[in-house]
ModelCIF file with pLDDT and N, C-alpha, C, O atoms, coordinates in Angstrom:
data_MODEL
#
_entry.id   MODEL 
#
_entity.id                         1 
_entity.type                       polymer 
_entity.pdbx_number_of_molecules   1 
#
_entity_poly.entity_id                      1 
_entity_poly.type                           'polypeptide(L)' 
_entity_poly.nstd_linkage                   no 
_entity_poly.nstd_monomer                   no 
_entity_poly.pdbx_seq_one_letter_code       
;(UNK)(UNK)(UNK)(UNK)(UNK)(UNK)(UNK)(UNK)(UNK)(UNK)(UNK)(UNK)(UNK)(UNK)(UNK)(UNK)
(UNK)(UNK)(UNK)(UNK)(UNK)(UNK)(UNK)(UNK)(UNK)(UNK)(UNK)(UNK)(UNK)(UNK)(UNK)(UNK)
(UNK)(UNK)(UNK)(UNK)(UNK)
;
_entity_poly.pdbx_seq_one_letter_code_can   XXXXXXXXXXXXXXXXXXXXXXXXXXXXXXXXXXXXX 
_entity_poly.pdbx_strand_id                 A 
#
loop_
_entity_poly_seq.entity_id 
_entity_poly_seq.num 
_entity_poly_seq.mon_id 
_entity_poly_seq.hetero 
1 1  UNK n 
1 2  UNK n 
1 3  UNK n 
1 4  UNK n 
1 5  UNK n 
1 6  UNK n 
1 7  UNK n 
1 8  UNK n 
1 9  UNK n 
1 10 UNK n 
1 11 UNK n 
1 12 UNK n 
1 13 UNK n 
1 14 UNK n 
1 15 UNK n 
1 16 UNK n 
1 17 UNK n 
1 18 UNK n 
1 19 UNK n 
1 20 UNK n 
1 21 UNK n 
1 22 UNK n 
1 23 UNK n 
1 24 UNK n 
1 25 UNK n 
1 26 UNK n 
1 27 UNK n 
1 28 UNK n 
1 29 UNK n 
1 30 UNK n 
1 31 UNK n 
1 32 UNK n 
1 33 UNK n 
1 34 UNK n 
1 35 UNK n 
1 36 UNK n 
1 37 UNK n 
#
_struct_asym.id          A 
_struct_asym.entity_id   1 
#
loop_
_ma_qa_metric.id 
_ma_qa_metric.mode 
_ma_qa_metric.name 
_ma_qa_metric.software_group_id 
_ma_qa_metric.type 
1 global pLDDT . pLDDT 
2 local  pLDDT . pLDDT 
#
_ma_qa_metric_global.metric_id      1 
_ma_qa_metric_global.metric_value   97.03 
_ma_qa_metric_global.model_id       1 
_ma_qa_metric_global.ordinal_id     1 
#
loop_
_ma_qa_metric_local.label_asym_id 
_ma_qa_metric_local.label_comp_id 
_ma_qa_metric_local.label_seq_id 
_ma_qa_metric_local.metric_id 
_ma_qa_metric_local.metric_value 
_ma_qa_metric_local.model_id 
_ma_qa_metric_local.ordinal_id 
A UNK 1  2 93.00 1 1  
A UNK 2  2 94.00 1 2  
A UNK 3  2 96.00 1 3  
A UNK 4  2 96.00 1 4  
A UNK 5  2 94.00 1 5  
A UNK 6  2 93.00 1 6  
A UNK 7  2 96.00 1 7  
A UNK 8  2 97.00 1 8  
A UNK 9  2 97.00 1 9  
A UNK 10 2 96.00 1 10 
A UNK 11 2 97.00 1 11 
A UNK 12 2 98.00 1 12 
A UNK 13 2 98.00 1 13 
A UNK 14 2 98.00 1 14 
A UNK 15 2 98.00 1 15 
A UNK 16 2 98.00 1 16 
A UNK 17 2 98.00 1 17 
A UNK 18 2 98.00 1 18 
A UNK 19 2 98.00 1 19 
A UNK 20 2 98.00 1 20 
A UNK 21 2 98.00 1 21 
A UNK 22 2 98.00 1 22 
A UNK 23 2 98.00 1 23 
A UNK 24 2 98.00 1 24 
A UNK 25 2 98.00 1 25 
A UNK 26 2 97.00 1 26 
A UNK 27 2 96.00 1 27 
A UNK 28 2 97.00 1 28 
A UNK 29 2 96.00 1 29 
A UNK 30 2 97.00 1 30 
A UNK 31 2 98.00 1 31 
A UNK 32 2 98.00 1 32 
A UNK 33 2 98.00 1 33 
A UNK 34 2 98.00 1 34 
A UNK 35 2 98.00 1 35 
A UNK 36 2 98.00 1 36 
A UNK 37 2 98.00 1 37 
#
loop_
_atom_site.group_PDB 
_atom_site.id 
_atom_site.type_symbol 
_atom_site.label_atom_id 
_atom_site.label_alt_id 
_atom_site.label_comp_id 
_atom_site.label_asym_id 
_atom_site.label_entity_id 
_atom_site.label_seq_id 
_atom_site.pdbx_PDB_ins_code 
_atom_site.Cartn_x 
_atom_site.Cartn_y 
_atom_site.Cartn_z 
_atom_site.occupancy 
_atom_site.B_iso_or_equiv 
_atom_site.pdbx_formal_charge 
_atom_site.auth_seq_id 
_atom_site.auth_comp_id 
_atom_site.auth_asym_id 
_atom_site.auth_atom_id 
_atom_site.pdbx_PDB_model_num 
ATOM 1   N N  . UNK A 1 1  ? 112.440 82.131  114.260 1.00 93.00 ? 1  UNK A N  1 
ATOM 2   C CA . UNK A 1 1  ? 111.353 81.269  114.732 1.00 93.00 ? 1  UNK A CA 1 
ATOM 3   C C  . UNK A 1 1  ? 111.417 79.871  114.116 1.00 93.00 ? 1  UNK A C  1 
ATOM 4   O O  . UNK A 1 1  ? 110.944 78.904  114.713 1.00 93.00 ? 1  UNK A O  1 
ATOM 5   N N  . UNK A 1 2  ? 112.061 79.758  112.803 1.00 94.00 ? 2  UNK A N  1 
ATOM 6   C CA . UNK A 1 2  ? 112.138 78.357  112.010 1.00 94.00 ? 2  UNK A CA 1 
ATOM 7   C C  . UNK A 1 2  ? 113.288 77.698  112.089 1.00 94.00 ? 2  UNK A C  1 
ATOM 8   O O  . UNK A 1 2  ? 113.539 76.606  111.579 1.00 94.00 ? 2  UNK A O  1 
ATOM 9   N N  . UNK A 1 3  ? 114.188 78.559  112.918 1.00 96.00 ? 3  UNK A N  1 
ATOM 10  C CA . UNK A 1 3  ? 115.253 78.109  112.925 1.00 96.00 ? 3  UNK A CA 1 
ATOM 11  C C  . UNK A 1 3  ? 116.151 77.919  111.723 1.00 96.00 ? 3  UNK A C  1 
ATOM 12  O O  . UNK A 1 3  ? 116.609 76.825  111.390 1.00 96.00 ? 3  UNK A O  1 
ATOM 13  N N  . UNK A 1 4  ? 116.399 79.216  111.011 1.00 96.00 ? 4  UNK A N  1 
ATOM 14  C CA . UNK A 1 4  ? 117.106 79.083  109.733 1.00 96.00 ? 4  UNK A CA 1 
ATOM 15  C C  . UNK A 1 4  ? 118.286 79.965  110.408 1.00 96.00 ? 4  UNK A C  1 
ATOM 16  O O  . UNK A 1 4  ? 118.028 80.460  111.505 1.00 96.00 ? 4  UNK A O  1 
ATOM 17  N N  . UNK A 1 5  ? 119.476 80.185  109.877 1.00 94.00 ? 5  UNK A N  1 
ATOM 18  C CA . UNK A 1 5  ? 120.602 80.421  110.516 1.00 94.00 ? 5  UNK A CA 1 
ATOM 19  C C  . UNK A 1 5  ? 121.087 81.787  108.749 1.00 94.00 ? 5  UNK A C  1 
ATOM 20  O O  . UNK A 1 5  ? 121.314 81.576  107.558 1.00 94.00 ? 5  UNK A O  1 
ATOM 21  N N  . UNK A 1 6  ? 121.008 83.163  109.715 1.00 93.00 ? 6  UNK A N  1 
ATOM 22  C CA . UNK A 1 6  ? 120.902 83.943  108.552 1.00 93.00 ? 6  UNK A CA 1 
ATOM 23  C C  . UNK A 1 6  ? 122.390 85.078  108.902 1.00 93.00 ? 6  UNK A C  1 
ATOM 24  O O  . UNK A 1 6  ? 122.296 85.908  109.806 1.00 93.00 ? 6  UNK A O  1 
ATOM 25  N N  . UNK A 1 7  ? 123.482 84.972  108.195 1.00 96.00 ? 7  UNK A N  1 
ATOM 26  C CA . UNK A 1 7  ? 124.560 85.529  108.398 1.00 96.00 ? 7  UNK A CA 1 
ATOM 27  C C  . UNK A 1 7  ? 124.398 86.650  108.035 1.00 96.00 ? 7  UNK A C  1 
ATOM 28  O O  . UNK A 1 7  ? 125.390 87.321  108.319 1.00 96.00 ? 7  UNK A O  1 
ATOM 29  N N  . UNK A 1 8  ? 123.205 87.533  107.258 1.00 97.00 ? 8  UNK A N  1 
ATOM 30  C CA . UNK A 1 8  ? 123.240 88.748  106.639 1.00 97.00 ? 8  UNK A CA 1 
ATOM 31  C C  . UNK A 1 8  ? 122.568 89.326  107.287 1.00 97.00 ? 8  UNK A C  1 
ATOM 32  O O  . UNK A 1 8  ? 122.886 90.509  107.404 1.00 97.00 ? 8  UNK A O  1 
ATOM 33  N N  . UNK A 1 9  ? 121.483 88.926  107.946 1.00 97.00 ? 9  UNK A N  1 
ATOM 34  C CA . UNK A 1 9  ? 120.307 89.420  108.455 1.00 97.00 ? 9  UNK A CA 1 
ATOM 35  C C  . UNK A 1 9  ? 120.651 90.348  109.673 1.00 97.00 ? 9  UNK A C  1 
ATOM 36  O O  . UNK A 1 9  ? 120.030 91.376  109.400 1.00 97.00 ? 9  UNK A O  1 
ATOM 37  N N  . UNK A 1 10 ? 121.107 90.496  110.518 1.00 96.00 ? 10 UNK A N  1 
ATOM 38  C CA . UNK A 1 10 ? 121.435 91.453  111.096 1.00 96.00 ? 10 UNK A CA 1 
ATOM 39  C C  . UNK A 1 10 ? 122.134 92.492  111.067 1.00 96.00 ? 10 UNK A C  1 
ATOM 40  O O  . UNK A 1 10 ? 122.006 93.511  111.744 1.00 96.00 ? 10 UNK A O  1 
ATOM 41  N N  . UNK A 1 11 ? 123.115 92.172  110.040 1.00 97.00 ? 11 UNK A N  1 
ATOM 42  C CA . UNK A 1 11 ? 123.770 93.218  109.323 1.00 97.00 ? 11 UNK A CA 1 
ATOM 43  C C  . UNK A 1 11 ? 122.555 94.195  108.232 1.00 97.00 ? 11 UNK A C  1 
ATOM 44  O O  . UNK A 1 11 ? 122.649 95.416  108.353 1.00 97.00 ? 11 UNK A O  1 
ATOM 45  N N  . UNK A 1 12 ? 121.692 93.769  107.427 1.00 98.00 ? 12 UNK A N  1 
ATOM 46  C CA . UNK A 1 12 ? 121.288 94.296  106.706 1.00 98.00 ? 12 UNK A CA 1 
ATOM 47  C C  . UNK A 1 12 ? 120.345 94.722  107.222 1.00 98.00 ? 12 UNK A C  1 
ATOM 48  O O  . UNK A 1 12 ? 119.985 95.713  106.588 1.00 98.00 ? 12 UNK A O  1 
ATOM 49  N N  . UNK A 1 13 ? 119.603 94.500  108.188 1.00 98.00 ? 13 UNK A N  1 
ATOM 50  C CA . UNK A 1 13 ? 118.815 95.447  108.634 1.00 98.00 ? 13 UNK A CA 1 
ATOM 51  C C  . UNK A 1 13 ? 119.490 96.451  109.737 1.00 98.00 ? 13 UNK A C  1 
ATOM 52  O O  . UNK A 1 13 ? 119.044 97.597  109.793 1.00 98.00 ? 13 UNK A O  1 
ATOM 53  N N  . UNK A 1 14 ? 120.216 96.184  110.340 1.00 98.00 ? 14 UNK A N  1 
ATOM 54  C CA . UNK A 1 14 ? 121.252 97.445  110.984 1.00 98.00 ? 14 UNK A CA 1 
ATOM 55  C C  . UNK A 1 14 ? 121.606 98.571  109.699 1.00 98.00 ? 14 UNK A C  1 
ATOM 56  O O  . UNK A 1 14 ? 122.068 99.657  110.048 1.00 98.00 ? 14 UNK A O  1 
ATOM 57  N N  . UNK A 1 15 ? 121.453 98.388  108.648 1.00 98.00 ? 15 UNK A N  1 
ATOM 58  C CA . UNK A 1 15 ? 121.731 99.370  107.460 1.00 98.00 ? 15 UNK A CA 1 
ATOM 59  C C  . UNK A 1 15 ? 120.592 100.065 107.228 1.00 98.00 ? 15 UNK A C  1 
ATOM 60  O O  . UNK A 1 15 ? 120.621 101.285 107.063 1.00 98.00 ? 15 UNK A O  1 
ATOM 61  N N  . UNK A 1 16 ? 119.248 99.213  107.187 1.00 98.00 ? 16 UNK A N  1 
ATOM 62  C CA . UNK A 1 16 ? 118.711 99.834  106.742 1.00 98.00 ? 16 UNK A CA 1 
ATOM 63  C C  . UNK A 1 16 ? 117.358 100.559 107.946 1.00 98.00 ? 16 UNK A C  1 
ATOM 64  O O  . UNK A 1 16 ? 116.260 100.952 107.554 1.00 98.00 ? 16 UNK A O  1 
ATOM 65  N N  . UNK A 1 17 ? 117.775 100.574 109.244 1.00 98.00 ? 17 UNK A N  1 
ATOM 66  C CA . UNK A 1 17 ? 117.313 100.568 110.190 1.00 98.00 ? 17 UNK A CA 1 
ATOM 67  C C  . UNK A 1 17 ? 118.231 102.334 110.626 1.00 98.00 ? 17 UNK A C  1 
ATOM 68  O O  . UNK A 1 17 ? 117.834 103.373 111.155 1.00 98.00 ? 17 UNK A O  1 
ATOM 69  N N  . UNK A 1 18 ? 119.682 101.837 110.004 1.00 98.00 ? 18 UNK A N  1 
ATOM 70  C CA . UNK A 1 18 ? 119.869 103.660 110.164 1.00 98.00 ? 18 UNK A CA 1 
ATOM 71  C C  . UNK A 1 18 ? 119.634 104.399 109.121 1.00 98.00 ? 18 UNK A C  1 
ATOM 72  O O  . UNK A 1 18 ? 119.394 105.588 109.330 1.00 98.00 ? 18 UNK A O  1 
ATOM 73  N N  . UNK A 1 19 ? 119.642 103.866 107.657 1.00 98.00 ? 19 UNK A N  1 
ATOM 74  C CA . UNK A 1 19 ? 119.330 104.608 106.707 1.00 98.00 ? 19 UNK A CA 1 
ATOM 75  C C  . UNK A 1 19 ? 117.957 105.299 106.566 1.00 98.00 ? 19 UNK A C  1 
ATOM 76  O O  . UNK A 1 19 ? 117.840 106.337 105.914 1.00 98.00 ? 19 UNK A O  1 
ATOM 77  N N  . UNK A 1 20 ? 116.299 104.344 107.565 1.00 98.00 ? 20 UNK A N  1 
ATOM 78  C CA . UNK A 1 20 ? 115.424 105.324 107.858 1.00 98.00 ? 20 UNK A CA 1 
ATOM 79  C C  . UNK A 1 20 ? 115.576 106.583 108.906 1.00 98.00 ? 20 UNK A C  1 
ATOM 80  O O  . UNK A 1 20 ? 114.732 107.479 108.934 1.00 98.00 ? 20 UNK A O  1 
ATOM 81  N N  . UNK A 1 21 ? 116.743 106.568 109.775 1.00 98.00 ? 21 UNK A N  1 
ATOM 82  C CA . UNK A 1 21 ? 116.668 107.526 110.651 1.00 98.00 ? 21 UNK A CA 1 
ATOM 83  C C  . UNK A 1 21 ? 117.899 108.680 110.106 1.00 98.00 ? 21 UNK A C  1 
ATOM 84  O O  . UNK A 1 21 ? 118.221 109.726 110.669 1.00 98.00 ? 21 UNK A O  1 
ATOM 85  N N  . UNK A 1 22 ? 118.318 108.235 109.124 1.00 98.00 ? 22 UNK A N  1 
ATOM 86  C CA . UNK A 1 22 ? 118.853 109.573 108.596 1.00 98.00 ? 22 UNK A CA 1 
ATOM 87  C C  . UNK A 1 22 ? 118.255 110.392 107.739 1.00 98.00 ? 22 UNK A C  1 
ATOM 88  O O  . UNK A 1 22 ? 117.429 109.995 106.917 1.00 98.00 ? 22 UNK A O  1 
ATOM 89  N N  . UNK A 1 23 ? 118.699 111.854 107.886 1.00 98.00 ? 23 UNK A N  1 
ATOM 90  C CA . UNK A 1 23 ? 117.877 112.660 107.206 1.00 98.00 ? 23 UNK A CA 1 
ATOM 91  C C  . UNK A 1 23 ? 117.519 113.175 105.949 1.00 98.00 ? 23 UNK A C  1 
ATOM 92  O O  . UNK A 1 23 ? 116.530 113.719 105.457 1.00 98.00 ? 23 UNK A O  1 
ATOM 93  N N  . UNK A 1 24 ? 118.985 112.726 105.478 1.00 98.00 ? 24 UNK A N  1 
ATOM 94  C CA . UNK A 1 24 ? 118.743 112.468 103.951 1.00 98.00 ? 24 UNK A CA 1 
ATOM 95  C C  . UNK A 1 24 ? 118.108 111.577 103.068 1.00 98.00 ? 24 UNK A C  1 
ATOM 96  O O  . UNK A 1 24 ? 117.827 111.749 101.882 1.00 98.00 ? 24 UNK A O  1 
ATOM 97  N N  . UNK A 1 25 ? 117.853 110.283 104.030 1.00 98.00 ? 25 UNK A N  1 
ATOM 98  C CA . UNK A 1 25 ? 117.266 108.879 103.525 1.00 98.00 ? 25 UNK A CA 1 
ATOM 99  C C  . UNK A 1 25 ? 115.661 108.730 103.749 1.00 98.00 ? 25 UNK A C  1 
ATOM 100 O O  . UNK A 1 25 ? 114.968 108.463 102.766 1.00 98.00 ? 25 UNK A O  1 
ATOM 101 N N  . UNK A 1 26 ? 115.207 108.858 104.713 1.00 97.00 ? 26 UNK A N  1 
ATOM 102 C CA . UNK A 1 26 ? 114.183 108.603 105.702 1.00 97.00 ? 26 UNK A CA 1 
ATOM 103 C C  . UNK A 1 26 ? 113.352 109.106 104.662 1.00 97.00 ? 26 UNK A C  1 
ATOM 104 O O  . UNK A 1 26 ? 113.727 109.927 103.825 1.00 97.00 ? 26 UNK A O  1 
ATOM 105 N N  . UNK A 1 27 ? 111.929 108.473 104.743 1.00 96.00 ? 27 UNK A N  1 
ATOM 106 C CA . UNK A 1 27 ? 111.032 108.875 103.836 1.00 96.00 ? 27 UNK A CA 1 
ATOM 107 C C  . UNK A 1 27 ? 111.023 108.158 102.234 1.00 96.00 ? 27 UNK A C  1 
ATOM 108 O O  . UNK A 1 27 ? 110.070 107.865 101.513 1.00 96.00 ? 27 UNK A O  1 
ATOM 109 N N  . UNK A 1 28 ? 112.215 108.045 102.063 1.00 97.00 ? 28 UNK A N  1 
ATOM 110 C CA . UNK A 1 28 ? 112.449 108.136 100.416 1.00 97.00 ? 28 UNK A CA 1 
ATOM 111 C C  . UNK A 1 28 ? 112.409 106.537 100.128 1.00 97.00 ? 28 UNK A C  1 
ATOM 112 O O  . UNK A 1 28 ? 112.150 105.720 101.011 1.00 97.00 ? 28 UNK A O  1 
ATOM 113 N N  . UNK A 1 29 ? 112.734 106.152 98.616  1.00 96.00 ? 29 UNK A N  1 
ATOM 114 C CA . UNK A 1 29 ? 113.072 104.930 98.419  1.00 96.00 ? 29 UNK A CA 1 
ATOM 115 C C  . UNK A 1 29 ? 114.106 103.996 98.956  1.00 96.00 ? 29 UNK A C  1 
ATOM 116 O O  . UNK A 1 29 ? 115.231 104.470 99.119  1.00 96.00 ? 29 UNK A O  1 
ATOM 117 N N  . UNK A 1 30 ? 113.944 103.006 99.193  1.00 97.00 ? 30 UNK A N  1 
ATOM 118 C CA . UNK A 1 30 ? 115.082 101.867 99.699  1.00 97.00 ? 30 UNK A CA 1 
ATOM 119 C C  . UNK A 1 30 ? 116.264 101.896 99.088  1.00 97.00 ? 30 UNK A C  1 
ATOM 120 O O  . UNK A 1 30 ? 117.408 101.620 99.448  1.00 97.00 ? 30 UNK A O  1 
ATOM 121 N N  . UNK A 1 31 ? 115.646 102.392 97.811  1.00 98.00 ? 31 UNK A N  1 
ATOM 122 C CA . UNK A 1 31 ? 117.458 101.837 97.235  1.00 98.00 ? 31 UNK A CA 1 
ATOM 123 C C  . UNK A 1 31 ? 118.015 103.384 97.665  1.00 98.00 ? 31 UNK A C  1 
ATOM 124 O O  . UNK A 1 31 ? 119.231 103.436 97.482  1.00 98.00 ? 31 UNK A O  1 
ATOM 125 N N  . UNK A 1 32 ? 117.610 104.309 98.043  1.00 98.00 ? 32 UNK A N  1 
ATOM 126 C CA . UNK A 1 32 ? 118.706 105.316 98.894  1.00 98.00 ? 32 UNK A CA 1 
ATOM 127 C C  . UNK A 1 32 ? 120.064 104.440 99.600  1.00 98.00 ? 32 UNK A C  1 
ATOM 128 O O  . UNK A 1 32 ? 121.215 104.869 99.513  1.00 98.00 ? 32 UNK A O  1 
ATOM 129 N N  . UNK A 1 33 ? 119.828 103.588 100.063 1.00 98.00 ? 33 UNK A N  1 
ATOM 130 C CA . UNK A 1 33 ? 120.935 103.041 100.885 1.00 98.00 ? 33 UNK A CA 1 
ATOM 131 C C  . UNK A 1 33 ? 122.254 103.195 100.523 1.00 98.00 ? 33 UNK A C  1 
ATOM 132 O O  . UNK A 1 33 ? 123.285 103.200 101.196 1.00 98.00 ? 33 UNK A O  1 
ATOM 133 N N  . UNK A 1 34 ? 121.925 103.393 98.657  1.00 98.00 ? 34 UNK A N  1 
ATOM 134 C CA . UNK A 1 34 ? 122.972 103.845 97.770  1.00 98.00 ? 34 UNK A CA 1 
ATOM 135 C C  . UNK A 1 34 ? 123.855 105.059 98.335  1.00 98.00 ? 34 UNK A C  1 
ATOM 136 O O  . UNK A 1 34 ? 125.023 104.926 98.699  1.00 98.00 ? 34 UNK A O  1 
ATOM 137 N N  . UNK A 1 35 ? 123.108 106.303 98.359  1.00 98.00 ? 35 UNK A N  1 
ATOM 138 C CA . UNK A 1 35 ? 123.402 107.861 99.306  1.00 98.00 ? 35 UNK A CA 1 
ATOM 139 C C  . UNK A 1 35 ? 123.660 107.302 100.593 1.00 98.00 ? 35 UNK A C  1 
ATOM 140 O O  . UNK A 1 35 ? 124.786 107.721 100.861 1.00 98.00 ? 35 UNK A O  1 
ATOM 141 N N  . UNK A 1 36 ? 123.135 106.360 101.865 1.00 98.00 ? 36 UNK A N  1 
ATOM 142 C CA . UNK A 1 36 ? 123.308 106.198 102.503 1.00 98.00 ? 36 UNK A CA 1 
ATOM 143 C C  . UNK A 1 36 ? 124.913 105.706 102.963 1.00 98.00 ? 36 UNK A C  1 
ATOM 144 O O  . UNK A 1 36 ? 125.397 105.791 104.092 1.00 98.00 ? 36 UNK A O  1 
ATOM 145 N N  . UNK A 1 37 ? 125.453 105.263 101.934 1.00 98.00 ? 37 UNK A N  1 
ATOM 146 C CA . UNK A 1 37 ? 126.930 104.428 101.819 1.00 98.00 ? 37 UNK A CA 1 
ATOM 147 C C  . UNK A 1 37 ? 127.441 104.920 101.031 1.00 98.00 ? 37 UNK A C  1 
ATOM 148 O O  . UNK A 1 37 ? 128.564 104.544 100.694 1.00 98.00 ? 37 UNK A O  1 
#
């Protein structure tokens, strides 16, 4: 919307967008992403 130009940003939420829908992750803390990868 501000027009900032973000090279990570779609990558990092594609991570953490499957790490809630897996079943080992989902629910738990963020830094799971650790187990997730």
């Amino acid at each position: 919307r501000v027009g900032s130009r973000n090279v990570l940003g779609a990558t990092g939420l594609g991570v953490y967008a499957a790490a809630s829908e897996a079943s080992d992750c989902k629910n738990l803390d963020s830094r799971v992403v650790y187990r997730y990868l």
